[in-house]
PDB file of N, CA and C in Angstrom:
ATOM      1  N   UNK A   1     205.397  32.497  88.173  1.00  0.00           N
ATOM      2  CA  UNK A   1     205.099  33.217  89.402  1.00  0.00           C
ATOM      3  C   UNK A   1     204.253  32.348  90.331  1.00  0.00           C
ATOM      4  N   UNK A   2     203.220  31.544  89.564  1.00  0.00           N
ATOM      5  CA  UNK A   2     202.340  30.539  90.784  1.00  0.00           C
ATOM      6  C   UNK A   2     203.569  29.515  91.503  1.00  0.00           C
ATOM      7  N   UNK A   3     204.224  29.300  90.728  1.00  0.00           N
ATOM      8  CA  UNK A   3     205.356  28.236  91.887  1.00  0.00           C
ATOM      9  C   UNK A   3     206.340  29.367  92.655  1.00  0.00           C
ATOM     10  N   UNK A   4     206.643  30.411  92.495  1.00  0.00           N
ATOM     11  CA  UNK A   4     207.038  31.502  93.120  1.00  0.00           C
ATOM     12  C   UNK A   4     205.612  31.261  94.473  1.00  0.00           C
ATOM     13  N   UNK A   5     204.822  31.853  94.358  1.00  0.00           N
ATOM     14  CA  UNK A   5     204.040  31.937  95.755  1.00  0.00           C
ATOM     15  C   UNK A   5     203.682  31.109  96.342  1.00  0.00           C
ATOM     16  N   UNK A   6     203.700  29.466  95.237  1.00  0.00           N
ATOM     17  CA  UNK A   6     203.250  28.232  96.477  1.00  0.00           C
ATOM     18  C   UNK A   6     205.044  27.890  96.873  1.00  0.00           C
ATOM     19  N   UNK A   7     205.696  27.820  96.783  1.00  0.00           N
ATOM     20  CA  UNK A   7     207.072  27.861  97.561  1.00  0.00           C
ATOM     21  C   UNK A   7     206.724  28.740  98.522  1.00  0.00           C
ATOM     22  N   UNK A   8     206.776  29.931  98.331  1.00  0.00           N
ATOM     23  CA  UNK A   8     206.559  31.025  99.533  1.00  0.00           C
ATOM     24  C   UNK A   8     206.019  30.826 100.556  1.00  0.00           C
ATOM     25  N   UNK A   9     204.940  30.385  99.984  1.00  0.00           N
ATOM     26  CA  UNK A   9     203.696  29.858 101.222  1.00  0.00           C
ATOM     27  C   UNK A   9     203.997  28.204 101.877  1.00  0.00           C
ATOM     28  N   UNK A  10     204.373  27.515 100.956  1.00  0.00           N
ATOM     29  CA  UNK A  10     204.577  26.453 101.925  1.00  0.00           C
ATOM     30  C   UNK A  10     205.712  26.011 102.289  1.00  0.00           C
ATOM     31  N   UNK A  11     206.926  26.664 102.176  1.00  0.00           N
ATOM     32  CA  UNK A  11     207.926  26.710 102.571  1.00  0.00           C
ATOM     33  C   UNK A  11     209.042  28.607 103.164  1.00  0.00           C
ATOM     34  N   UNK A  12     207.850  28.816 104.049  1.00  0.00           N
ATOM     35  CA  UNK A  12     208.373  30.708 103.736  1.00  0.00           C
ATOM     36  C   UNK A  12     209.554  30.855 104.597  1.00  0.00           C
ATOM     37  N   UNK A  13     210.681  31.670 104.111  1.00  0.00           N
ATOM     38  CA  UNK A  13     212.181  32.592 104.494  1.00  0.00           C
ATOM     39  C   UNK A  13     211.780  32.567 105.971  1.00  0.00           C
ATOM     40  N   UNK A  14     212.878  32.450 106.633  1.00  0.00           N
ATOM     41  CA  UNK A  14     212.685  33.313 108.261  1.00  0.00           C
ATOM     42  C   UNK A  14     213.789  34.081 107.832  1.00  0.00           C
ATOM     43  N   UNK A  15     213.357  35.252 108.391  1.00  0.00           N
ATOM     44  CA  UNK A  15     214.656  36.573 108.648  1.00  0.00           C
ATOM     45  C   UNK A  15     216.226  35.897 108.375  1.00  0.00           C
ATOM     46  N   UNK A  16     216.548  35.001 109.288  1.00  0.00           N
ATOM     47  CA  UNK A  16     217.818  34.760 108.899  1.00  0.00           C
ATOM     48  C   UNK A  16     218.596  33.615 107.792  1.00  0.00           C
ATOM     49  N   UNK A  17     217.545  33.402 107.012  1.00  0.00           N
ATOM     50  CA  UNK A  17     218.159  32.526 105.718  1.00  0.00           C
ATOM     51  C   UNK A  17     219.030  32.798 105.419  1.00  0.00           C
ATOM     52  N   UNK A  18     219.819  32.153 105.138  1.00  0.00           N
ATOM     53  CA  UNK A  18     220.907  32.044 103.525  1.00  0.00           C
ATOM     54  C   UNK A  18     220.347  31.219 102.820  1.00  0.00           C
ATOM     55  N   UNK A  19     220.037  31.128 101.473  1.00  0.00           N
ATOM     56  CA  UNK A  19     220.341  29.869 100.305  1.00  0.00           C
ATOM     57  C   UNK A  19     221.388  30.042  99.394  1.00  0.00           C
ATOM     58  N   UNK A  20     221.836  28.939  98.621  1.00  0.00           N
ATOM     59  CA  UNK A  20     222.865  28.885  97.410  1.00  0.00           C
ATOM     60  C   UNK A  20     222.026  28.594  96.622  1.00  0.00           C
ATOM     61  N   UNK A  21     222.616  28.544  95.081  1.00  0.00           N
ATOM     62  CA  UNK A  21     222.433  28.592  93.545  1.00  0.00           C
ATOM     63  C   UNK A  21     223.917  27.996  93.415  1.00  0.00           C
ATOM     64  N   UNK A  22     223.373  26.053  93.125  1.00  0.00           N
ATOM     65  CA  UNK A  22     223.928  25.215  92.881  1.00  0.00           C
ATOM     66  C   UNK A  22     223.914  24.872  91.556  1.00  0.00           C
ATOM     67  N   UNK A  23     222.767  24.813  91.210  1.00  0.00           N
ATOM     68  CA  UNK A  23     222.171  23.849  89.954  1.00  0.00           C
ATOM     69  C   UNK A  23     222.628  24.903  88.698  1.00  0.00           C
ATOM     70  N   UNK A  24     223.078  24.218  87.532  1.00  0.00           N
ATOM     71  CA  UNK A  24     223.469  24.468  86.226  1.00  0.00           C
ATOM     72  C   UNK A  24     221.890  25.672  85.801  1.00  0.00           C
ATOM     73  N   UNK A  25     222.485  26.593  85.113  1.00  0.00           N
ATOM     74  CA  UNK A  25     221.287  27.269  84.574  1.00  0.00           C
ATOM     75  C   UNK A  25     220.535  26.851  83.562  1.00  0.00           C
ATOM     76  N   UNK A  26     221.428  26.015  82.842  1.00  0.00           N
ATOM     77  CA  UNK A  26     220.280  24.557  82.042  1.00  0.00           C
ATOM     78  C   UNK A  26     218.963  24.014  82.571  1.00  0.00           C
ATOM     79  N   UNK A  27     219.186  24.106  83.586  1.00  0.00           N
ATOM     80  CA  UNK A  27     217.561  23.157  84.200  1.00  0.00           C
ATOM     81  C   UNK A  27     216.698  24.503  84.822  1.00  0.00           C
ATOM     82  N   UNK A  28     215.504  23.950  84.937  1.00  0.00           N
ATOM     83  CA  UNK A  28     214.377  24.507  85.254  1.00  0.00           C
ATOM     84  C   UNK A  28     214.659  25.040  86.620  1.00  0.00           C
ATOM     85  N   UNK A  29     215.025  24.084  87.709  1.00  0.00           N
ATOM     86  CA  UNK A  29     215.290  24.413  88.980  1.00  0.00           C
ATOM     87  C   UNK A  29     216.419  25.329  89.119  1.00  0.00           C
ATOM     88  N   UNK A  30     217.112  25.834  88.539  1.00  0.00           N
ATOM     89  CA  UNK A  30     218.171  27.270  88.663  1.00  0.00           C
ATOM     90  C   UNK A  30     217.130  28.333  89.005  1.00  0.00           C
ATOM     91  N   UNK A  31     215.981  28.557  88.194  1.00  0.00           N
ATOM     92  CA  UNK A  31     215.291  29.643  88.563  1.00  0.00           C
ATOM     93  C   UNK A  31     214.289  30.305  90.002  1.00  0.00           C
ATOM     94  N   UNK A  32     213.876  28.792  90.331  1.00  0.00           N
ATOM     95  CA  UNK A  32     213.605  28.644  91.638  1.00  0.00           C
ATOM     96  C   UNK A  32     214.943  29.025  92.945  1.00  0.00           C
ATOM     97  N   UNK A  33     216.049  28.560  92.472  1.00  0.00           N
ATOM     98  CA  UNK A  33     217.141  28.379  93.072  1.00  0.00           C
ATOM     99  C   UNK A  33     217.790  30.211  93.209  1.00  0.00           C
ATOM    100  N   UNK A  34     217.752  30.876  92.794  1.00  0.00           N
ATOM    101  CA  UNK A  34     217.937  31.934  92.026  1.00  0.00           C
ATOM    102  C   UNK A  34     216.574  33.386  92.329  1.00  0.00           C
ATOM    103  N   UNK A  35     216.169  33.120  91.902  1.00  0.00           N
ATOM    104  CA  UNK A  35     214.842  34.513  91.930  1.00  0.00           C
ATOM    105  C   UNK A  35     213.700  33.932  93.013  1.00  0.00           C
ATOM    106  N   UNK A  36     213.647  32.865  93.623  1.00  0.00           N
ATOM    107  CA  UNK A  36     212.835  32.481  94.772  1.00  0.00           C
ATOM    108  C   UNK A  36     213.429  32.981  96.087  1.00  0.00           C
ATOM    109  N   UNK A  37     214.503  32.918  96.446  1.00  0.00           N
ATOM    110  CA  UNK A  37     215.160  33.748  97.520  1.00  0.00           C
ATOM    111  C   UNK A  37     215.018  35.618  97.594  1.00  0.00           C
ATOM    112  N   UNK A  38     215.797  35.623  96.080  1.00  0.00           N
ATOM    113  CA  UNK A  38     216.427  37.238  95.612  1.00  0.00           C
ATOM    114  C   UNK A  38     215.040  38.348  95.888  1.00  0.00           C
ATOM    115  N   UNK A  39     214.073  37.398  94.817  1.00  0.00           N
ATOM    116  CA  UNK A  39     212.943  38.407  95.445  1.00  0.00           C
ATOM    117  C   UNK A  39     212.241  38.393  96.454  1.00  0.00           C
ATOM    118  N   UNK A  40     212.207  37.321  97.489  1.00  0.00           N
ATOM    119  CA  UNK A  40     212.051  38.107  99.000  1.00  0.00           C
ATOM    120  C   UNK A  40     213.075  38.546  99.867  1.00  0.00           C
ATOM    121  N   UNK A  41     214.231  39.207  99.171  1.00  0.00           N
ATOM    122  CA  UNK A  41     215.152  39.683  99.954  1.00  0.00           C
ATOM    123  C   UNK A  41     216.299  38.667 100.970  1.00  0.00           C
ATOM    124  N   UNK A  42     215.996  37.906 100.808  1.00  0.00           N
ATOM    125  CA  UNK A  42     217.247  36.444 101.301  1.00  0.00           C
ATOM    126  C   UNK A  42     218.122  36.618 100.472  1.00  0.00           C
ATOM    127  N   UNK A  43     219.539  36.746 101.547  1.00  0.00           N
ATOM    128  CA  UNK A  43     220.944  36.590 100.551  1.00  0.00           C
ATOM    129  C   UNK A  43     220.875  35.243 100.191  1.00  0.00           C
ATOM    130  N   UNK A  44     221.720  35.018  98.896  1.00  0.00           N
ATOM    131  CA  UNK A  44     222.170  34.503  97.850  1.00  0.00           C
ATOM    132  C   UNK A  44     223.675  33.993  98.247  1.00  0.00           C
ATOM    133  N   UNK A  45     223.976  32.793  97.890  1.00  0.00           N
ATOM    134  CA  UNK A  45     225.217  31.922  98.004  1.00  0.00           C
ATOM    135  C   UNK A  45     225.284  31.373  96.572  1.00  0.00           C
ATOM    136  N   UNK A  46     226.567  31.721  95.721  1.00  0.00           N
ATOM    137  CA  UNK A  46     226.554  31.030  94.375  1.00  0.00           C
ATOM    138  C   UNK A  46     227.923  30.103  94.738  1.00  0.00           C
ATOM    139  N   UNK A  47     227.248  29.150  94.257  1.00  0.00           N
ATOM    140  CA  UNK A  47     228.407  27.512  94.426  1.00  0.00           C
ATOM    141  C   UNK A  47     228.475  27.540  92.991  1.00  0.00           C
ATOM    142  N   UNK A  48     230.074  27.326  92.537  1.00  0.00           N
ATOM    143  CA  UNK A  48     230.799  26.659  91.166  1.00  0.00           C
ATOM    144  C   UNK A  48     230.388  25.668  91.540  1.00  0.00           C
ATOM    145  N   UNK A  49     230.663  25.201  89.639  1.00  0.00           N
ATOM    146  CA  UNK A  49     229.988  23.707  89.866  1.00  0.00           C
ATOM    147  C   UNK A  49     231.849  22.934  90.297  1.00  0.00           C
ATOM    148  N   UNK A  50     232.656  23.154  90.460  1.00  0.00           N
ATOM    149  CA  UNK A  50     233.860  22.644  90.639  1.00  0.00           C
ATOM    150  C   UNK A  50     233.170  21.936  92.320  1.00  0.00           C
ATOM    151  N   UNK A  51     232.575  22.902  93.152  1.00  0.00           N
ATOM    152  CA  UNK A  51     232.599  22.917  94.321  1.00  0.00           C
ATOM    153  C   UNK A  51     231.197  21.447  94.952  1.00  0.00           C
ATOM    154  N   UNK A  52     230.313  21.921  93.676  1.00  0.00           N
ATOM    155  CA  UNK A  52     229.304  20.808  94.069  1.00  0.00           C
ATOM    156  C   UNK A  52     229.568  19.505  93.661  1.00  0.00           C
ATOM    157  N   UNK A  53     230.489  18.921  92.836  1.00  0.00           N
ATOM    158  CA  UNK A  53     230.969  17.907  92.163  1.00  0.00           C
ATOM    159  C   UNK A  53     232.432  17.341  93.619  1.00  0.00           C
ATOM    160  N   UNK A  54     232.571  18.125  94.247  1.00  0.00           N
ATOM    161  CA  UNK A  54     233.375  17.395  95.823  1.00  0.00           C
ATOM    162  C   UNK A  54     232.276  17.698  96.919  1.00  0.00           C
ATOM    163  N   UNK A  55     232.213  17.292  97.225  1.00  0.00           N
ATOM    164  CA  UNK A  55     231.113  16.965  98.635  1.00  0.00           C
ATOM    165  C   UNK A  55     231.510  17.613  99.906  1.00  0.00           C
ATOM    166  N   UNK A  56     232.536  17.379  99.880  1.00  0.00           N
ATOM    167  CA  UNK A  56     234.006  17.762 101.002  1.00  0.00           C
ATOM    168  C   UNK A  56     233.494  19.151 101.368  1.00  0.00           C
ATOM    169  N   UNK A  57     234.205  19.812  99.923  1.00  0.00           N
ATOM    170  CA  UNK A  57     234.070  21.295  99.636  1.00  0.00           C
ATOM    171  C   UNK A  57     232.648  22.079 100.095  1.00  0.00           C
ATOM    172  N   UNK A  58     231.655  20.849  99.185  1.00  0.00           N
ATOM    173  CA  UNK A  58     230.554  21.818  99.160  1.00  0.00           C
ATOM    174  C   UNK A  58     230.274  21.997 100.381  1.00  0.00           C
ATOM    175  N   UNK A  59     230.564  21.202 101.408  1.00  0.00           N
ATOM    176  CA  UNK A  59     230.057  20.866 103.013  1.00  0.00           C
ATOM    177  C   UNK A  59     230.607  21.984 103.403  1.00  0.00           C
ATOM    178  N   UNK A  60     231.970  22.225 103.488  1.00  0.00           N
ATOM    179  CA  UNK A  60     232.721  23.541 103.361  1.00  0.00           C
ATOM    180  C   UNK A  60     232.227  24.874 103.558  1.00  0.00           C
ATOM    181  N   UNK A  61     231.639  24.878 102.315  1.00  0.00           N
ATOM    182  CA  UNK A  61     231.246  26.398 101.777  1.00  0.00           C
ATOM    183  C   UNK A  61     229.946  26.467 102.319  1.00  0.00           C
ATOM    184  N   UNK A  62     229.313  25.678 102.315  1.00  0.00           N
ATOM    185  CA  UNK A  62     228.085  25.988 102.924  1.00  0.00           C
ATOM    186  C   UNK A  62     228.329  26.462 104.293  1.00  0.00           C
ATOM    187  N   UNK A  63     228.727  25.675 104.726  1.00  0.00           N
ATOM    188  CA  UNK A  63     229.148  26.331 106.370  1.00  0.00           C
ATOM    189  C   UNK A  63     230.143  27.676 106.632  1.00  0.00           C
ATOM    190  N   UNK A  64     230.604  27.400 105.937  1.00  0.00           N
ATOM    191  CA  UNK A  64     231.613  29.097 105.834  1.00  0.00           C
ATOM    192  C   UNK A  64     230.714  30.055 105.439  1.00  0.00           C
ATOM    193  N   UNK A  65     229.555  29.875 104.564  1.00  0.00           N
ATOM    194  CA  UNK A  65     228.872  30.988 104.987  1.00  0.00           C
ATOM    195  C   UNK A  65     227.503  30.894 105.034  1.00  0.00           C
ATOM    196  N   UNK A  66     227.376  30.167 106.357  1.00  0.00           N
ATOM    197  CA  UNK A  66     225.803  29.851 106.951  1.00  0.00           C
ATOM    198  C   UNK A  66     225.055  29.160 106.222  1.00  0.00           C
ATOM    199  N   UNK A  67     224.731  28.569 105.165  1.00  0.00           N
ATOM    200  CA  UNK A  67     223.505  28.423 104.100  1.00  0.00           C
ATOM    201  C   UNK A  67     222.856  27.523 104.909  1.00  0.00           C
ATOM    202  N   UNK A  68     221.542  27.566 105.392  1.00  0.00           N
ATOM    203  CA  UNK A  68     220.298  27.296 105.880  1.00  0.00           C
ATOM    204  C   UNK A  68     219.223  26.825 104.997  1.00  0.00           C
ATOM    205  N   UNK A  69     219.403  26.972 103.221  1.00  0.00           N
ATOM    206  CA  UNK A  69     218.246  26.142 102.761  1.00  0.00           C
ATOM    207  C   UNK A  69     218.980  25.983 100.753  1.00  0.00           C
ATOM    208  N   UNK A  70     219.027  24.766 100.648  1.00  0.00           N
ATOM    209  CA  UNK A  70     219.551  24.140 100.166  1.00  0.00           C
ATOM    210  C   UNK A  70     218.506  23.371  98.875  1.00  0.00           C
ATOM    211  N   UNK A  71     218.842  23.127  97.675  1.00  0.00           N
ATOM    212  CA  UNK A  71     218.030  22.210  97.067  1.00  0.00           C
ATOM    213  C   UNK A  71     218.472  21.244  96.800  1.00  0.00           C
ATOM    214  N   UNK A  72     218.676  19.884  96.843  1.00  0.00           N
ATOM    215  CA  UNK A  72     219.007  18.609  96.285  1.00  0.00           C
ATOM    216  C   UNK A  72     218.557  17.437  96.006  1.00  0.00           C
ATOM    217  N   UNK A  73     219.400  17.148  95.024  1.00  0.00           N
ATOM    218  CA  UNK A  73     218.636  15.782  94.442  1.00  0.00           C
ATOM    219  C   UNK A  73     219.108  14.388  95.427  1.00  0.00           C
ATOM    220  N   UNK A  74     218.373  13.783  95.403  1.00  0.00           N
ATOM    221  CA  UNK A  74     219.179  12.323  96.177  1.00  0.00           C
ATOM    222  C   UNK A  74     220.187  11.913  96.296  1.00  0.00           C
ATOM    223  N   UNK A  75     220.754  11.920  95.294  1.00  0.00           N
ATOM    224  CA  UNK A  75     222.067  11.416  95.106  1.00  0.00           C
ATOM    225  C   UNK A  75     223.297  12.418  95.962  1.00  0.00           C
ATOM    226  N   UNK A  76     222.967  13.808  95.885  1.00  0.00           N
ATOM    227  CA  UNK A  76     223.684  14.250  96.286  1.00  0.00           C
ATOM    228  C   UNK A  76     223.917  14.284  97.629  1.00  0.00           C
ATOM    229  N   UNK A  77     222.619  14.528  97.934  1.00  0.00           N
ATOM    230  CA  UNK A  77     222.048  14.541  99.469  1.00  0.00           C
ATOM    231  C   UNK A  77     222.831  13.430  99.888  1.00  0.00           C
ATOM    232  N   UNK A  78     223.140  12.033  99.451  1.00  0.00           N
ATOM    233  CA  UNK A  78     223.593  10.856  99.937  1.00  0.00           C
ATOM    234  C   UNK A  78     224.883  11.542 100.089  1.00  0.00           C
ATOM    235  N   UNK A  79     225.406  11.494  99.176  1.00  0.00           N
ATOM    236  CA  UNK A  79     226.770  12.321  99.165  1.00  0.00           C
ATOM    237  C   UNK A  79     227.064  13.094  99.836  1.00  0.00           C
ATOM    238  N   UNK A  80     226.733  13.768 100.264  1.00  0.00           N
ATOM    239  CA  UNK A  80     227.134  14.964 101.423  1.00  0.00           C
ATOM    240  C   UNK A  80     227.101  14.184 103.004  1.00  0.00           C
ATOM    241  N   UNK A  81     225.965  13.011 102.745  1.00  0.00           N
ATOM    242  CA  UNK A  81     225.601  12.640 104.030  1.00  0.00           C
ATOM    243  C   UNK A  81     227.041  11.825 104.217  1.00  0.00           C
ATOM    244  N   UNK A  82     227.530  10.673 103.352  1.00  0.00           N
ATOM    245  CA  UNK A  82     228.191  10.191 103.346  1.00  0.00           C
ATOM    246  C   UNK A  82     229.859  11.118 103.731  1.00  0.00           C
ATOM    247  N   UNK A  83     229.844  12.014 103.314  1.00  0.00           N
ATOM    248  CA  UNK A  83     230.872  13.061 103.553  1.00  0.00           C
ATOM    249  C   UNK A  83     231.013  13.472 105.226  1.00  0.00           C
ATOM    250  N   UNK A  84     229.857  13.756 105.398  1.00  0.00           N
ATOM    251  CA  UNK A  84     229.725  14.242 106.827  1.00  0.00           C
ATOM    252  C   UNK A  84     229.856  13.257 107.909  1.00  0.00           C
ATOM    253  N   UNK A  85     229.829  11.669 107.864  1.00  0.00           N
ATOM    254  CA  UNK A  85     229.537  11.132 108.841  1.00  0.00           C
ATOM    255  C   UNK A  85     230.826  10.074 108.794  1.00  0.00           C
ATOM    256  N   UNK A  86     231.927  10.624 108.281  1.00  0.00           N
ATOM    257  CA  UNK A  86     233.096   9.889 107.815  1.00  0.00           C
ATOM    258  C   UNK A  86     234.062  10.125 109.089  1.00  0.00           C
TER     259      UNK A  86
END
């Protein structure tokens, strides 16, 4: 719950968020990804992992339905960037 309220606080929802729930429920960061939105009332975007493993796609889906806050690791982040500026 303490990383629940310092997220909150130093990164807080505006009214019109979307986020997704990318990350495998194996790792630690699913839960952040997951119950950090849900319980302040921000809709929820769930990405297959089919979808985060193409870049293309994920660029896609995110935009098909708004998502405004995102978690990623570097690599991916490159990846998407690289996707987008093609």
């Amino acid at each position: 719950m303490n990383r629940f309220y310092w997220m909150w606080q130093a990164f807080p929802f505006r009214d019109s968020e979307v986020c997704c729930q990318k990350t495998s429920l194996s790792w630690v960061d699913s839960v952040w990804e997951i119950f950090g939105p849900l319980l302040q009332g921000v809709p929820l975007v769930l990405i297959p992992d089919e979808e985060v493993k193409d870049p293309a796609r994920l660029v896609g889906t995110l935009a098909r339905y708004h998502v405004t806050r995102i978690v990623l690791v570097p690599s991916l982040l490159n990846a998407i960037l690289d996707t987008c500026l093609i």
